[in-house]
Protein backbone atom coordinates (compact mmCIF):
# COMPACT_ATOMS: atom_id res chain seq x y z
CA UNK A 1 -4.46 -15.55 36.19
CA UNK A 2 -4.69 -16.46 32.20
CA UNK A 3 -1.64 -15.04 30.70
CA UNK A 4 -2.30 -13.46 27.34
CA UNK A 5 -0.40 -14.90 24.17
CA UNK A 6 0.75 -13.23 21.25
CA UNK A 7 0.17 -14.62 18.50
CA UNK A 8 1.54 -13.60 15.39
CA UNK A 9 -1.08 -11.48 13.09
CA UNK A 10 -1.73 -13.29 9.86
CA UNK A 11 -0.66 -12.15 6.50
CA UNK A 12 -2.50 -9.76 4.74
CA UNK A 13 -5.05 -11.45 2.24
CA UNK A 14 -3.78 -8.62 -1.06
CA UNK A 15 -1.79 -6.11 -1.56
CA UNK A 16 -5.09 -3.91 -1.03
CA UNK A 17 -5.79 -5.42 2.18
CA UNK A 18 -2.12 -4.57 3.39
CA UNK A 19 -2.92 -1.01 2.47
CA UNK A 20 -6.25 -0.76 4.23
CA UNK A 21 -4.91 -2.31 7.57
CA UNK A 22 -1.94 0.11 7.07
CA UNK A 23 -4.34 2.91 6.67
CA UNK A 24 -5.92 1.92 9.92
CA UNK A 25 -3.13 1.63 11.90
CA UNK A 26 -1.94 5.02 10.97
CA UNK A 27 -5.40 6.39 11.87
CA UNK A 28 -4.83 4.79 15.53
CA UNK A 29 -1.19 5.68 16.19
CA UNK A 30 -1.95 9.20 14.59
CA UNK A 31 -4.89 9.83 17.02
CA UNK A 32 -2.66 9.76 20.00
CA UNK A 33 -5.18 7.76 21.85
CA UNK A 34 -3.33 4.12 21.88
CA UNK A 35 -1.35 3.29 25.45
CA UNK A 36 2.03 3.05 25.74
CA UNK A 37 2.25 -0.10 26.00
CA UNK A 38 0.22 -0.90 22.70
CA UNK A 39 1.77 2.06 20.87
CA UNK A 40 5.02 -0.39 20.06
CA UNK A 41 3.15 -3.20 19.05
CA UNK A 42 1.47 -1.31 16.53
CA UNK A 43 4.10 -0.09 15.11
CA UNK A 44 5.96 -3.32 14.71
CA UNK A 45 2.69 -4.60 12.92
CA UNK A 46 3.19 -1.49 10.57
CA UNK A 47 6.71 -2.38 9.91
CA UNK A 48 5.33 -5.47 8.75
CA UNK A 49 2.78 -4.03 6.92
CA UNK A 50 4.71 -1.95 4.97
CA UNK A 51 7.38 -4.64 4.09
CA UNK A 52 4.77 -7.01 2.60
CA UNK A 53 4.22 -4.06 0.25
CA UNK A 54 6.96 -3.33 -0.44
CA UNK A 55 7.61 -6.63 -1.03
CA UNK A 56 4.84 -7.33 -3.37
CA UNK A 57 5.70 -4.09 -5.26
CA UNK A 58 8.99 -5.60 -6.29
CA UNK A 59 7.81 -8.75 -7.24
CA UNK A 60 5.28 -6.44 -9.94
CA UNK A 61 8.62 -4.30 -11.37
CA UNK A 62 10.18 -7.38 -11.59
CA UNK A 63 7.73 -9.33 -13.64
CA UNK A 64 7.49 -5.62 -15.71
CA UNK A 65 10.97 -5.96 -16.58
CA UNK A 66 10.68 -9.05 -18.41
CA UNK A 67 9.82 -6.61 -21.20
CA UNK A 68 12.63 -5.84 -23.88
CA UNK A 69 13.08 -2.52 -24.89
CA UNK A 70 10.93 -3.73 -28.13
CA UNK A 71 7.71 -4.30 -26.37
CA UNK A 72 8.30 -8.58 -26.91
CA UNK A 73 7.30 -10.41 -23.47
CA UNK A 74 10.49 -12.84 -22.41
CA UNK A 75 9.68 -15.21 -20.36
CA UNK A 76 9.93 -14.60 -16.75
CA UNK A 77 12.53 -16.98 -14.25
CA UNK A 78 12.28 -15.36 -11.04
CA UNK A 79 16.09 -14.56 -9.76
C-alpha cells in the first residue's frame, strides 16, 4: 500500500495570501466538520500561518521606526 507523505506546505506568496489561507482554515476548523485526525494538522498549519504574519508585521514597525521623531527618514540596518 502507497504510504502518504507529508510534505511541508509552502510559504505563503504575501502577507494577504497568509491572511486568506488563515481565513480558510478558520472557516474549516470552525465548521466542526474536519476529522480528528486532520483537525491537528490544521491547526499546526495555522500556527504557521499566523507566525509568518506576525512575522512580516514586525519587519513593517520596524522599517516604520526608522523615522525620527522629526519626520527625517534614517536609513534602515536591519538588527
Amino acid at each position: 500500500m502507497p504510504r502518504k507523505t507529508d510534505a511541508l506546505p509552502a510559504q505563503p506568496a504575501s502577507y494577504g495570501d497568509a491572511v486568506e489561507q488563515l481565513e480558510q482554515l478558520i472557516g474549516r476548523l470552525e465548521s466542526g466538520q474536519l476529522p480528528l485526525e486532520e483537525l491537528l494538522g490544521q491547526y499546526q498549519r495555522g500556527t504557521e500561518l499566523l507566525r509568518y504574519c506576525r512575522d512580516r508585521l514586525q519587519a513593517v514597525e520596524d522599517q516604520v521606526r526608522v523615522l525620527d521623531e522629526n519626520g527625517k527618514l534614517k536609513p534602515w540596518i536591519p538588527e
